[in-house]
Protein backbone atom coordinates (compact mmCIF):
# COMPACT_ATOMS: atom_id res chain seq x y z
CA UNK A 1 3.91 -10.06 -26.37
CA UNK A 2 1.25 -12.66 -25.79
CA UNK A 3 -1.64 -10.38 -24.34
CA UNK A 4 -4.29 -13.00 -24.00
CA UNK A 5 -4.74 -12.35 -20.32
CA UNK A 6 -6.47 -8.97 -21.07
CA UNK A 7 -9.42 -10.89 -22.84
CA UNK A 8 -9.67 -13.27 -20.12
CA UNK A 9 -10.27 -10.62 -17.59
CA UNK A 10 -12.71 -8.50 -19.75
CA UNK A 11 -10.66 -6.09 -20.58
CA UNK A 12 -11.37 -4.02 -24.30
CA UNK A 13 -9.67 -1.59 -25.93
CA UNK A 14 -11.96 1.30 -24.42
CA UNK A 15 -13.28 0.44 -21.21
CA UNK A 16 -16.00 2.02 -18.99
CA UNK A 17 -14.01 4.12 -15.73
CA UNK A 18 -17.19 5.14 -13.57
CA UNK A 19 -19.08 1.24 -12.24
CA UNK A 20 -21.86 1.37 -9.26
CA UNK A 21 -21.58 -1.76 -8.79
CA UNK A 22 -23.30 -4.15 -11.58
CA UNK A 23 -23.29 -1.04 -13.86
CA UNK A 24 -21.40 0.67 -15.82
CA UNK A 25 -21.87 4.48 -16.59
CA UNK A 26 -21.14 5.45 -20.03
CA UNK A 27 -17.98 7.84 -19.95
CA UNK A 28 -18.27 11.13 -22.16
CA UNK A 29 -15.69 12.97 -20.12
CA UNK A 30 -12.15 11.74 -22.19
CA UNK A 31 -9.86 8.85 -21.97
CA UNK A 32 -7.07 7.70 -20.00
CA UNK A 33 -4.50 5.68 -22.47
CA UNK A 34 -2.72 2.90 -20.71
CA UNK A 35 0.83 2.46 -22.61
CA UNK A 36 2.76 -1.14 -20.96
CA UNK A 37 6.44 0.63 -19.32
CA UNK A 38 7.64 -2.74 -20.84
CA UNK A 39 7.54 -2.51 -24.34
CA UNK A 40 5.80 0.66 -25.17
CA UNK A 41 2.79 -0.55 -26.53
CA UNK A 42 -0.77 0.83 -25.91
CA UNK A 43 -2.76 -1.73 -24.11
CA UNK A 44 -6.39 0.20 -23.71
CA UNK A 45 -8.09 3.21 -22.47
CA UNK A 46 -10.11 3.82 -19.67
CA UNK A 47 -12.99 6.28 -19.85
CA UNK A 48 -12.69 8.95 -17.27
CA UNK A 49 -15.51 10.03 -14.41
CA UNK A 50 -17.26 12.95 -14.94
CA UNK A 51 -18.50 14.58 -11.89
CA UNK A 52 -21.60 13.72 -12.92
CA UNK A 53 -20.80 9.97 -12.99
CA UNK A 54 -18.97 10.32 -9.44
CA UNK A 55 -22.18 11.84 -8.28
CA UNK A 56 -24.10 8.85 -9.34
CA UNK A 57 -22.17 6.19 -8.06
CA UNK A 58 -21.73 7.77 -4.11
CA UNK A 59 -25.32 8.21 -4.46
CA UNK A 60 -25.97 4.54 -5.49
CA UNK A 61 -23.45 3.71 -2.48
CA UNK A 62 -25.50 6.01 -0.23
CA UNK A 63 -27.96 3.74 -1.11
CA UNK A 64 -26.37 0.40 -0.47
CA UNK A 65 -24.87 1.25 2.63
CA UNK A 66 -28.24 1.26 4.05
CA UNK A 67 -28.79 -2.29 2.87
CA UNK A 68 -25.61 -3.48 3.37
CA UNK A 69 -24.94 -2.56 7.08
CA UNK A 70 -28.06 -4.98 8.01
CA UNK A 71 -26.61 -7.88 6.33
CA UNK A 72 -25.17 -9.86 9.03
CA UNK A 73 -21.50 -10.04 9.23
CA UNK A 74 -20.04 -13.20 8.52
CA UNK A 75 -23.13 -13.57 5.39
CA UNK A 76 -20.31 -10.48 4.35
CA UNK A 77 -17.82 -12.64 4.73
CA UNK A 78 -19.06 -15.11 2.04
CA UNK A 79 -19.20 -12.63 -0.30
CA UNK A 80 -15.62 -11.68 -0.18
CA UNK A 81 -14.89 -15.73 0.20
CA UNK A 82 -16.19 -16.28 -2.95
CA UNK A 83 -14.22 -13.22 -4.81
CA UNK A 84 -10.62 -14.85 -3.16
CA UNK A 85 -12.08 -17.95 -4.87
CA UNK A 86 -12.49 -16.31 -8.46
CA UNK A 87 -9.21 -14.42 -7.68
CA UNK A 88 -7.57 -17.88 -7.11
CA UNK A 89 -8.71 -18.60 -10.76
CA UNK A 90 -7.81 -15.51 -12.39
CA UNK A 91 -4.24 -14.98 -10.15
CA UNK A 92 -2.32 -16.20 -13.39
CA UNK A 93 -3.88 -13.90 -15.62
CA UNK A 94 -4.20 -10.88 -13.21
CA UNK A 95 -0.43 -10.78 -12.29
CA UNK A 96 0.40 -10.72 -15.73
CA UNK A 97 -1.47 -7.17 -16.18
CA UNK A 98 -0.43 -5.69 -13.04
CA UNK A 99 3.13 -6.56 -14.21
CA UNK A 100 2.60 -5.77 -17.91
CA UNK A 101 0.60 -2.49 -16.82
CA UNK A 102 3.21 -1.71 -14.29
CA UNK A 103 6.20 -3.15 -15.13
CA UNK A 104 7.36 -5.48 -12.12
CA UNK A 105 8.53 -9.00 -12.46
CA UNK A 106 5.29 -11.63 -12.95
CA UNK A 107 6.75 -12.77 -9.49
CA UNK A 108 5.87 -9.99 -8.10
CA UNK A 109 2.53 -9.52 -10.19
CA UNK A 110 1.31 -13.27 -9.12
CA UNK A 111 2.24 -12.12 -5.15
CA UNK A 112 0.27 -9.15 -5.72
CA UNK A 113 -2.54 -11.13 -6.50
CA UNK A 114 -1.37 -13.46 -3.41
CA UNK A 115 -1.87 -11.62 -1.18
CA UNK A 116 -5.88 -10.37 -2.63
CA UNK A 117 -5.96 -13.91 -1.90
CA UNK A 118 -4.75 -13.92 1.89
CA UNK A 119 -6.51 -10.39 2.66
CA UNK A 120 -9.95 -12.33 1.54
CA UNK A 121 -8.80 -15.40 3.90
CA UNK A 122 -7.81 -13.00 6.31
CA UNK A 123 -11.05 -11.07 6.46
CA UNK A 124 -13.67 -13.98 6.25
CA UNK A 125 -12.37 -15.13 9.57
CA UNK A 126 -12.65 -11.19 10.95
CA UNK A 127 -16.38 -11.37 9.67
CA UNK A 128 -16.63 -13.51 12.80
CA UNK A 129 -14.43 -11.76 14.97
CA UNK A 130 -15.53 -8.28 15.19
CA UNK A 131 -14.65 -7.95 19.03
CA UNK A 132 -16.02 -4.71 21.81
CA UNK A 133 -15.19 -5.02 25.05
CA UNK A 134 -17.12 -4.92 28.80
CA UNK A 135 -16.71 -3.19 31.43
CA UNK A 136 -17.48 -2.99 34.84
CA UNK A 137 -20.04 -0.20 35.82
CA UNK A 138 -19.48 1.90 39.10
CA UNK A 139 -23.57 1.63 39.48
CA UNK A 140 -25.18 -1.47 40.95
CA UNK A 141 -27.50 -3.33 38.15
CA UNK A 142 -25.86 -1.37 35.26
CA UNK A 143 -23.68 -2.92 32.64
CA UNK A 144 -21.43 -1.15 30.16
CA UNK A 145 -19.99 -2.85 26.54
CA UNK A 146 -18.71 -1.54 23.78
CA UNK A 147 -19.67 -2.10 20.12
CA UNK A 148 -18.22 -1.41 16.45
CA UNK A 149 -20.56 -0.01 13.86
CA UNK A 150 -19.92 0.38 10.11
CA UNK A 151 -18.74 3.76 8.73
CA UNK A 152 -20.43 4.31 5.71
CA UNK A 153 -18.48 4.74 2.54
CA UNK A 154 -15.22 4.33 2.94
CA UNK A 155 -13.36 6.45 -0.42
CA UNK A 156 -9.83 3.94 -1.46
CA UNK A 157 -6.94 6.07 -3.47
CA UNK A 158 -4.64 3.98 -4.27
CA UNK A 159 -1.40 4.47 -5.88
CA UNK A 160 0.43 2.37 -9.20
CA UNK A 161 3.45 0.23 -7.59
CA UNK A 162 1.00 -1.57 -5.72
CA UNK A 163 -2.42 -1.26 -8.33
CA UNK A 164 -4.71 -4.06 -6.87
CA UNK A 165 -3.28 -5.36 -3.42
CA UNK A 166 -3.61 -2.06 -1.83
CA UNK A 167 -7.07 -1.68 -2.84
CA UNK A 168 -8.02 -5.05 -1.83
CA UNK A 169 -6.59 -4.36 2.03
CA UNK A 170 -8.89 -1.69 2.45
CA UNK A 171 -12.15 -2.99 0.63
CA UNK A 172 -12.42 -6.69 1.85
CA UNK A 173 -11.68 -5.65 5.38
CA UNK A 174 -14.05 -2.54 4.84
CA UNK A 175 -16.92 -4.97 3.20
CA UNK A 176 -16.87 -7.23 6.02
CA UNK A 177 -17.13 -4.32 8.64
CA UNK A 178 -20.30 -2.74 7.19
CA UNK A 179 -19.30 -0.39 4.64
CA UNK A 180 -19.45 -0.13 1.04
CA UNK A 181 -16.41 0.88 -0.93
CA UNK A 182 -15.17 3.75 -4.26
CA UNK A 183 -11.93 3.32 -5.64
CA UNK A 184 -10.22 5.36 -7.46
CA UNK A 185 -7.12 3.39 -8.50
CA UNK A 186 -4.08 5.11 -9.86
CA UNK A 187 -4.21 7.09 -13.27
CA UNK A 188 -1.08 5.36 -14.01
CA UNK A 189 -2.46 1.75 -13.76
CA UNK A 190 -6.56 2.17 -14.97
CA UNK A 191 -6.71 -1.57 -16.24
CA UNK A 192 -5.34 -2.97 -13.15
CA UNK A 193 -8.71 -1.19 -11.75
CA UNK A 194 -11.12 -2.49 -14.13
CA UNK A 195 -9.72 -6.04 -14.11
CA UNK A 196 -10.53 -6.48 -10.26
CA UNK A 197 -14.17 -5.20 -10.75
CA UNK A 198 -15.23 -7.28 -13.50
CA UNK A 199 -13.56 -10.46 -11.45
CA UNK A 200 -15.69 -8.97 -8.39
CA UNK A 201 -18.67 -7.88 -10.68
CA UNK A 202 -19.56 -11.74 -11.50
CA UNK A 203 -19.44 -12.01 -7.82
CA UNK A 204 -21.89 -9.69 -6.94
CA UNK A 205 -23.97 -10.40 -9.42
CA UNK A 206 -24.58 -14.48 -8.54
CA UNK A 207 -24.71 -13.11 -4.57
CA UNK A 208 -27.99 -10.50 -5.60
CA UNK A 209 -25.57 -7.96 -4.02
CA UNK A 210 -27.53 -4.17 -3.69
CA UNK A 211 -25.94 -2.33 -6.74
CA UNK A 212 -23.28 0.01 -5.06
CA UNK A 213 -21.63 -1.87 -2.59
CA UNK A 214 -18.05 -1.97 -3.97
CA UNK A 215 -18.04 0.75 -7.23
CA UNK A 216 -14.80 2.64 -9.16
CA UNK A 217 -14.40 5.83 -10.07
CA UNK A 218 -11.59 6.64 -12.64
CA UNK A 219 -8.88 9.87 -13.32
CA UNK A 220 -6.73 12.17 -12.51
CA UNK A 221 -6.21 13.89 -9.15
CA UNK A 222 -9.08 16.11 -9.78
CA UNK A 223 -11.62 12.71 -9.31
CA UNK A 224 -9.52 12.21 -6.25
CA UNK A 225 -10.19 15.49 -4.89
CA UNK A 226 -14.21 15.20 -5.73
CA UNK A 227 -13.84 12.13 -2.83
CA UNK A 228 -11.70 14.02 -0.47
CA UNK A 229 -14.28 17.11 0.07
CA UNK A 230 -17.04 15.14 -0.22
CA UNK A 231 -18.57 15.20 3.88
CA UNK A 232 -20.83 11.61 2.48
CA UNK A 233 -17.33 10.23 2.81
CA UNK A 234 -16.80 9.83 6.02
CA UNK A 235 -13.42 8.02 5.51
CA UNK A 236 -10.52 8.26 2.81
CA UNK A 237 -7.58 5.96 2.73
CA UNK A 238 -5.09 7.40 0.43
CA UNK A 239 -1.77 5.72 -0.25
CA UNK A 240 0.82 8.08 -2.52
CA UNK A 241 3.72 10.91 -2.01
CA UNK A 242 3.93 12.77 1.29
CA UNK A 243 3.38 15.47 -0.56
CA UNK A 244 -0.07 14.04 -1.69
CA UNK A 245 -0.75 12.83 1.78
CA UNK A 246 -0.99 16.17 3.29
CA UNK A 247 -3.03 17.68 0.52
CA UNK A 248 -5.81 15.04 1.26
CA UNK A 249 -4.77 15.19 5.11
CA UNK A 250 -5.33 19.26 5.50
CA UNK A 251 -8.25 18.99 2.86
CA UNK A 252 -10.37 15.78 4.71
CA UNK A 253 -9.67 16.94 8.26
CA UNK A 254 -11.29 20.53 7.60
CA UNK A 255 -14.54 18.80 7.02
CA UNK A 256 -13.51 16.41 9.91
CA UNK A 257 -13.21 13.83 8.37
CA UNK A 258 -11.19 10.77 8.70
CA UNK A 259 -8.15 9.56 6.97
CA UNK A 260 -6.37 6.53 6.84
CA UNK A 261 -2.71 7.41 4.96
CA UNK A 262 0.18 5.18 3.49
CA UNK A 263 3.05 7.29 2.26
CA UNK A 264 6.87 7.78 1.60
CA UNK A 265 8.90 5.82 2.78
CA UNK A 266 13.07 5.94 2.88
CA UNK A 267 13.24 2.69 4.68
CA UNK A 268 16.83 2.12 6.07
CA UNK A 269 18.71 -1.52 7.02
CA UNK A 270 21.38 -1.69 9.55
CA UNK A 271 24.26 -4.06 9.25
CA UNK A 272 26.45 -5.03 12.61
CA UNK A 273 29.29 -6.24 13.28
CA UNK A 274 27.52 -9.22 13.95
CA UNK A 275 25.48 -10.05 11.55
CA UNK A 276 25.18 -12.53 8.84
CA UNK A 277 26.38 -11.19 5.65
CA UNK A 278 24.31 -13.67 3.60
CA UNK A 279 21.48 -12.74 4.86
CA UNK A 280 22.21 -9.26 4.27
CA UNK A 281 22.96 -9.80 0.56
CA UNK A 282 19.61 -11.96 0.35
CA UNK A 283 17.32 -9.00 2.01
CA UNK A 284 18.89 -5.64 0.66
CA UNK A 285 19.37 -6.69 -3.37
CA UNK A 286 15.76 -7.59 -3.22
CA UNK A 287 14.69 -4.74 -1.15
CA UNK A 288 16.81 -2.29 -3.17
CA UNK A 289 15.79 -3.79 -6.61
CA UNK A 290 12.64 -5.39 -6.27
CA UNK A 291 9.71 -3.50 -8.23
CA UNK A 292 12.43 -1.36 -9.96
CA UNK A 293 12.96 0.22 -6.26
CA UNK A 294 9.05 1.47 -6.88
CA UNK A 295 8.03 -0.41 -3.24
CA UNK A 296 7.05 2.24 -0.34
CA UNK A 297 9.21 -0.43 1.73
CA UNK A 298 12.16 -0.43 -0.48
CA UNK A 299 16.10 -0.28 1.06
CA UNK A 300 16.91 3.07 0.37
CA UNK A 301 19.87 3.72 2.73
CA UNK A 302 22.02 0.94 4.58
CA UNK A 303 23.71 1.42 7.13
CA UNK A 304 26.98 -0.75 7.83
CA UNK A 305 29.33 -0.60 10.67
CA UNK A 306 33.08 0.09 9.30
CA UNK A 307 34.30 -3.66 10.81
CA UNK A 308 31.77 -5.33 7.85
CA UNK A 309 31.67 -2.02 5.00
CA UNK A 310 33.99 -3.20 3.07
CA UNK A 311 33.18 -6.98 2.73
CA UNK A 312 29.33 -5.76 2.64
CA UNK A 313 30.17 -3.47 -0.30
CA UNK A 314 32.35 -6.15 -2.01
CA UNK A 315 29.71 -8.80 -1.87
CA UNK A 316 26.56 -6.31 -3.12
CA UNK A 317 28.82 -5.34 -6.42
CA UNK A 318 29.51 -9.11 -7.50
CA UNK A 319 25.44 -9.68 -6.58
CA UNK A 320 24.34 -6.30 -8.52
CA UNK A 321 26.29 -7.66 -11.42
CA UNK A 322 24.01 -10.99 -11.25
CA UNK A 323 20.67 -9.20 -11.64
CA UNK A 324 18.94 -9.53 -15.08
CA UNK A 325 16.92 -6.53 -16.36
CA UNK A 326 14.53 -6.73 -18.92
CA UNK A 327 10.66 -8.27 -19.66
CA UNK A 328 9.11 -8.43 -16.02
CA UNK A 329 7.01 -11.20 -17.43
CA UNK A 330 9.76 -13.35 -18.56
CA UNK A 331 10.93 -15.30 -15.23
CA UNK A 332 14.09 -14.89 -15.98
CA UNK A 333 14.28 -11.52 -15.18
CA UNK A 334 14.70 -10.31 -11.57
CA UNK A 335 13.76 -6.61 -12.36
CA UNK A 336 11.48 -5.07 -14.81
CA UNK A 337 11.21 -1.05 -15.76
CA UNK A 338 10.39 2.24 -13.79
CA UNK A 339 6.75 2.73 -14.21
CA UNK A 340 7.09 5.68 -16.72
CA UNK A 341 9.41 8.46 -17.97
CA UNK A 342 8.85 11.06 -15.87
CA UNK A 343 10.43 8.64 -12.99
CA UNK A 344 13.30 7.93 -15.22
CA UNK A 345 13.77 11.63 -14.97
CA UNK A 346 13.53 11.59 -11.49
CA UNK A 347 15.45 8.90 -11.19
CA UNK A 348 18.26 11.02 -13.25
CA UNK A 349 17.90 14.40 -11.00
CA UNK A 350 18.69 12.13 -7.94
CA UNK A 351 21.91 10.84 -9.54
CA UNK A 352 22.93 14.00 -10.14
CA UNK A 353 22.31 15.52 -6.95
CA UNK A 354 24.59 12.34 -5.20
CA UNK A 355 27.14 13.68 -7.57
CA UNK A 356 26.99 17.19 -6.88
CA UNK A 357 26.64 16.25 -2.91
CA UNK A 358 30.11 14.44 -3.09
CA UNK A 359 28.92 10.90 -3.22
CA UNK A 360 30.55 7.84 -5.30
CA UNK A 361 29.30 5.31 -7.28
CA UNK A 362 30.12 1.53 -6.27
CA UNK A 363 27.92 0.57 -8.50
CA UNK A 364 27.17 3.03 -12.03
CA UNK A 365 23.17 4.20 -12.61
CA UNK A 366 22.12 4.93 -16.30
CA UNK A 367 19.09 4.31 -18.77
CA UNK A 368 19.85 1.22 -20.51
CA UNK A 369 19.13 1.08 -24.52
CA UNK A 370 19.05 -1.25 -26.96
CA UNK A 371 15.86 -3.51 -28.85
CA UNK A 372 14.91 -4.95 -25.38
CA UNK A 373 14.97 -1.79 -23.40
CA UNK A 374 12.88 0.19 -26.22
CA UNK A 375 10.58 2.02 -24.10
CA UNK A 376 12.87 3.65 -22.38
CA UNK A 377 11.64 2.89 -19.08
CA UNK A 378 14.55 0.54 -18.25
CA UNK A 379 17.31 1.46 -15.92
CA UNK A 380 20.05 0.05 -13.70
CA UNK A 381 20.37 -0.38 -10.31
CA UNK A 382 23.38 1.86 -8.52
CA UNK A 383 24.84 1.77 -5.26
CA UNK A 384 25.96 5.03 -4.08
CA UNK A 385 28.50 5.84 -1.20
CA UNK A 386 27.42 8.91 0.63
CA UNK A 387 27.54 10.38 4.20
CA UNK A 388 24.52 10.32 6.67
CA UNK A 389 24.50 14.12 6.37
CA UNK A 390 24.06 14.31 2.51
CA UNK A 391 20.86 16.44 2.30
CA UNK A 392 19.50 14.13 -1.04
CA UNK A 393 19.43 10.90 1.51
CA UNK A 394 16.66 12.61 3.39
CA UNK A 395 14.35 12.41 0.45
CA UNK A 396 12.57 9.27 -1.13
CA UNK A 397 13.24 8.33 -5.06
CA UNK A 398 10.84 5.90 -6.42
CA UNK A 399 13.68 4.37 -8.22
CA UNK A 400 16.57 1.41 -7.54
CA UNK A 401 19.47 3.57 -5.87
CA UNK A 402 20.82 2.22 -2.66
CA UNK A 403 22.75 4.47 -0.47
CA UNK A 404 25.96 2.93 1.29
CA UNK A 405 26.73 4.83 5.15
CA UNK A 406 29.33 3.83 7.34
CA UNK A 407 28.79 4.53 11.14
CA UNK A 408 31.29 2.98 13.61
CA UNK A 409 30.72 2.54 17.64
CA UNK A 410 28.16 1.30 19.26
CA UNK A 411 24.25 0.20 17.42
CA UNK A 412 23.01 3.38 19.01
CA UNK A 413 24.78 5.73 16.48
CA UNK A 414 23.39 3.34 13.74
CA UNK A 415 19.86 3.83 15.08
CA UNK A 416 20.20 7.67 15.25
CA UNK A 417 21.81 7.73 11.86
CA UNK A 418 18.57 5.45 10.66
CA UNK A 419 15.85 7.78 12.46
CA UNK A 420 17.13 11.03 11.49
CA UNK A 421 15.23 10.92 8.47
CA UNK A 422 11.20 12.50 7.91
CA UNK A 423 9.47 9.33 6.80
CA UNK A 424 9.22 6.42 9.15
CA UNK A 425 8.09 3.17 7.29
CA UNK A 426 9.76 0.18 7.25
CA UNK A 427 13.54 -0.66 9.31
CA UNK A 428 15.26 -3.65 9.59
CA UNK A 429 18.88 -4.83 11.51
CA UNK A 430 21.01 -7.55 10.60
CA UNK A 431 22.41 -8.61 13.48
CA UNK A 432 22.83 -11.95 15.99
CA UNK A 433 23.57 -9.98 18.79
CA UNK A 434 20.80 -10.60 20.86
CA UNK A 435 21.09 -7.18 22.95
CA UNK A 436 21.33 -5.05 19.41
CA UNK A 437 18.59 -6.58 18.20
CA UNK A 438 16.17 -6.08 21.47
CA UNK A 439 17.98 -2.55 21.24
CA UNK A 440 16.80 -2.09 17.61
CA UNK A 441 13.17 -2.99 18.62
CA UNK A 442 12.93 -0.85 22.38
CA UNK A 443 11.11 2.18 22.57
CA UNK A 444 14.62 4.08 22.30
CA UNK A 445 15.46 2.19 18.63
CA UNK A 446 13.66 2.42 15.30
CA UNK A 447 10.79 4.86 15.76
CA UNK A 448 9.28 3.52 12.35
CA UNK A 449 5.82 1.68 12.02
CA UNK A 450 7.63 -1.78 11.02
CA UNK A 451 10.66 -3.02 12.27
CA UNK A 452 12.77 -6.39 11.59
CA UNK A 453 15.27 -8.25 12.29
CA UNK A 454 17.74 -10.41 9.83
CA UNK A 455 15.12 -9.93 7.47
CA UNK A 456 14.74 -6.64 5.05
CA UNK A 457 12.49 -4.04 4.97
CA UNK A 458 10.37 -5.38 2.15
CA UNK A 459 7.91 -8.02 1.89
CA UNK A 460 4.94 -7.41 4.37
CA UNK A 461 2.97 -10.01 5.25
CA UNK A 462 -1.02 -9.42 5.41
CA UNK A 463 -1.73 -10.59 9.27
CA UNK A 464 0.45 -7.30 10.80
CA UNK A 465 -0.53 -4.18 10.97
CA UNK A 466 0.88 -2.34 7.63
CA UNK A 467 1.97 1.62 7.60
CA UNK A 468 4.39 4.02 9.53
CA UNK A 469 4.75 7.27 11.43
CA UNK A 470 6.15 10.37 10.97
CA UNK A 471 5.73 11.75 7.36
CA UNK A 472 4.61 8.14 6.29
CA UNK A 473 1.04 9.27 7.33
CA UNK A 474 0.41 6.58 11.18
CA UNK A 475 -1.65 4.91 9.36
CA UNK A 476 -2.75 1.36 9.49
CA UNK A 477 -3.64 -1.25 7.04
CA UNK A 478 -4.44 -4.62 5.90
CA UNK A 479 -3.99 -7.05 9.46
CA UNK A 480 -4.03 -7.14 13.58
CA UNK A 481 -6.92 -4.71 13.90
CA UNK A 482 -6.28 -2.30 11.89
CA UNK A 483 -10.45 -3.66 11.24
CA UNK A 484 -10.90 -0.62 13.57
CA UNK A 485 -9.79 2.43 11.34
CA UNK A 486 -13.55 0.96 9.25
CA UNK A 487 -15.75 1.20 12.22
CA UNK A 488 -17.10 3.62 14.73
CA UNK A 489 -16.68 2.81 18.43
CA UNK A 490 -19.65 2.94 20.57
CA UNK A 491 -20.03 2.65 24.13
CA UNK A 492 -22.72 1.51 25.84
CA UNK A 493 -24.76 1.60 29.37
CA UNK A 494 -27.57 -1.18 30.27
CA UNK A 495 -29.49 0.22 33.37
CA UNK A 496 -32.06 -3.08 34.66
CA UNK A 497 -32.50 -1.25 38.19
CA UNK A 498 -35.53 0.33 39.31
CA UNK A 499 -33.42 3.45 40.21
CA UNK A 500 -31.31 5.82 38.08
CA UNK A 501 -28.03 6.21 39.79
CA UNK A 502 -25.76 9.05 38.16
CA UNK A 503 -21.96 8.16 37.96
CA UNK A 504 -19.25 9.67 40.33
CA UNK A 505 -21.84 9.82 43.25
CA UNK A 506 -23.52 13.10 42.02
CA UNK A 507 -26.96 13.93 43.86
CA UNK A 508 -29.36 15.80 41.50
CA UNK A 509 -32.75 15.79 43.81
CA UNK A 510 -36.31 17.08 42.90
């Protein structure tokens, strides 16, 4: 494996965890060992934050903010103009960690890096576009506006399928609002982490950017909950499990706090009798197997009228038998391995559980062996028939299983079938009826944050508003104005009379 990409983005064998900025902070608190799900092979180590060290850095960014928040806008904007420039010239060698750290396709890793890329575009032109509103006052010679102040610190937990896009949605739109940024990227992924700052750090540096602005802080869940209870913080975006989500939910709202959550998904695509069946091929074998089925947007469950079941089922065998596992960084490959062994495991407990539920294979699981596979991380993609009652189809597994459901009658019993699940994420129909489609999207269809149609549930792009409802969190990232979830709203009255009116007509004489 030709790891010459780690040296061109800084990387050593032992890195620094804990940066305020333009510094480092010397780790004494362990290591975190980053082994490549590809081959097997340690890549580096990451020191881990002390509390100590976390202390330091929010105070540094205590610091900054203050500094920071009087820099006008769009001069913010440069700054993260100039780091979607240095990510341009470092996509080739970033997307080759995040996929040798991670273990999806270098397709994948160089649209990771992508979209950095368009979330820098996208937020340069918001640096000029941060938009209150005016209102008409009920007092003569009074006028009311609203307008958007920065938060503060804004604390980023983001999880390993996604270890540097994610991040970058909330920081460059945070940066340009006002606020100054700690990350604490995913245990599984530390390199991916330390990459990005060093491309940023250079950045910074050439900019004179107050130390603190955008820092990392590295570990395990216990670093993470350091941020959460920390009242300096005023908000956390966390992107993980549901189960995580409600930890950091229950923990930042007693301090009331904000939060700004991405979680499960068990995203669902419904087939018509009138839709396309190429397109449906196209959208659910990459939804289903793209990332190794490690996407919060990936096809869990699909949903196919009995008229098109068969033919559907038919064509996704002969296309599952097409898809080549093995290297993620050798192009050739449509699907690398699961991130690490404990998700094989899960990944083995689910297929188990569709047995013991009732359910049939179409298409056989199993952990593939052999010289290429020798990590052990590599599995296969199944297809499982089950019914929309099977209690294991209400629960999301990180892993490439696609469920088959038949539903016959009208595209309402599809719909209920596809909402009667806790997480509400991504949706998608395939259909060119025109009334099941405007059906689909109505306030009586999907009731999940994204919804599509005769396209899959994967594959975002960065200028709509990204998250879900239900047990994915209602959160909001990345584009639209989702800008907002960074800022505090502020409303204010301009009296320029020589009298002091009181709204609603009220009288208060002396």
């Amino acid at each position: 494996m030709n790891t010459t990409f780690l040296k061109k983005l800084g990387l050593k064998k032992t890195n620094e965890g804990s940066f305020t900025g333009l510094k480092s902070i010397k780790g004494k608190s362990g290591k975190i060992d980053s082994y490549s799900p590809v081959d097997g092979k340690y890549i580096g180590s990451v020191n881990i934050s002390s509390k100590k060290d976390y202390e330091k850095v929010i105070a540094t960014a205590e610091k900054a903010f203050k500094t920071w928040r009087e820099v006008p806008a769009p001069k913010r904007g440069e700054i993260v103009r100039q780091y979607g420039e240095a990510l341009r010239k470092n996509k080739d060698a970033l997307g080759r960690l995040v996929s040798y750290e991670m273990g999806k396709s270098l397709q994948e890793g160089w649209g990771e890096v992508q979209e950095m890329i368009d979330i820098c575009d996208f937020a340069v032109g918001l640096s000029r576009q941060l938009y209150g509103l005016t209102m008409h006052s009920e007092r003569p010679q009074h006028r009311m506006y609203e307008q958007w102040h920065p938060l503060g610190i804004v604390g980023i937990i983001s999880a390993f399928n996604f270890p540097v896009a994610v991040w970058s949605w909330n920081a460059m739109i945070a940066l340009v609002c006002g606020d100054v940024c700690v990350w604490k990227g995913s245990e599984k992924t530390p390199l991916c982490s330390v990459a990005c700052h060093n491309i940023l750090q250079d950045v910074l540096k050439a900019n004179k950017v107050p130390e603190g602005v955008s820092s990392i802080v590295t570990g395990d869940y216990k670093v993470g909950e350091y941020m959460t209870n920390d009242g300096r913080i005023p908000l956390v975006s966390a992107t993980g499990s549901t189960r995580m989500g409600k930890i950091v939910a229950s923990t930042v709202a007693s301090r009331l706090g904000n939060t700004l959550l991405e979680l499960g998904g068990n995203n669902a695509v419904i087939v018509t009798p009138d839709a396309d069946l190429s397109l449906v091929l196209t959208g659910v074998v990459f939804g289903a197997v793209g990332t190794c089925g490690q996407r919060c947007t990936s096809t869990r469950r699909l949903i196919i009228h009995e008229s098109q079941y068969n033919a559907v089922k038919k064509g996704l065998v002969k296309a599952y038998k097409q898809v080549k596992i093995g290297d993620p960084l050798n192009p050739k490959n449509h699907m690398g391995p699961l991130i690490d062994h404990d998700s094989v495991n899960n990944y083995l407990t689910t297929l188990k559980a569709i047995k013991k539920e009732g359910g049939k294979f179409a298409v056989s699981g199993g952990v593939l062996d052999g010289a290429k596979y020798k990590s052990g991380c590599y599995v296969k993609p199944c297809i499982a028939e089950v019914g929309a009652d099977f209690e294991i189809v209400q629960h999301e597994t990180f892993a490439p299983i696609l469920y088959l459901i038949k539903y016959s009658g009208p595209i309402e019993n599809a719909i209920k079938i596809q909402n009667n699940v806790p997480q509400g994420l991504s949706s998608a129909i395939m259909t060119n009826n025109m009334r099941e489609a405007e059906k689909f999207l109505s306030v009586a269809g999907s009731d999940c944050g994204i919804a599509n149609v005769n396209i899959g549930t994967s594959g975002a792009e960065i200028g709509g508003a990204f998250g879900g409802e239900k047990e994915t969190g209602g959160g909001r990232e990345s584009g639209s104005d989702s800008w907002k979830a960074y800022m505090r709203r502020q409303t204010n009255t301009i009296n320029y009379s020589t009298e002091l009116p009181l709204a609603q007509g009220i009288k208060f004489d002396f």
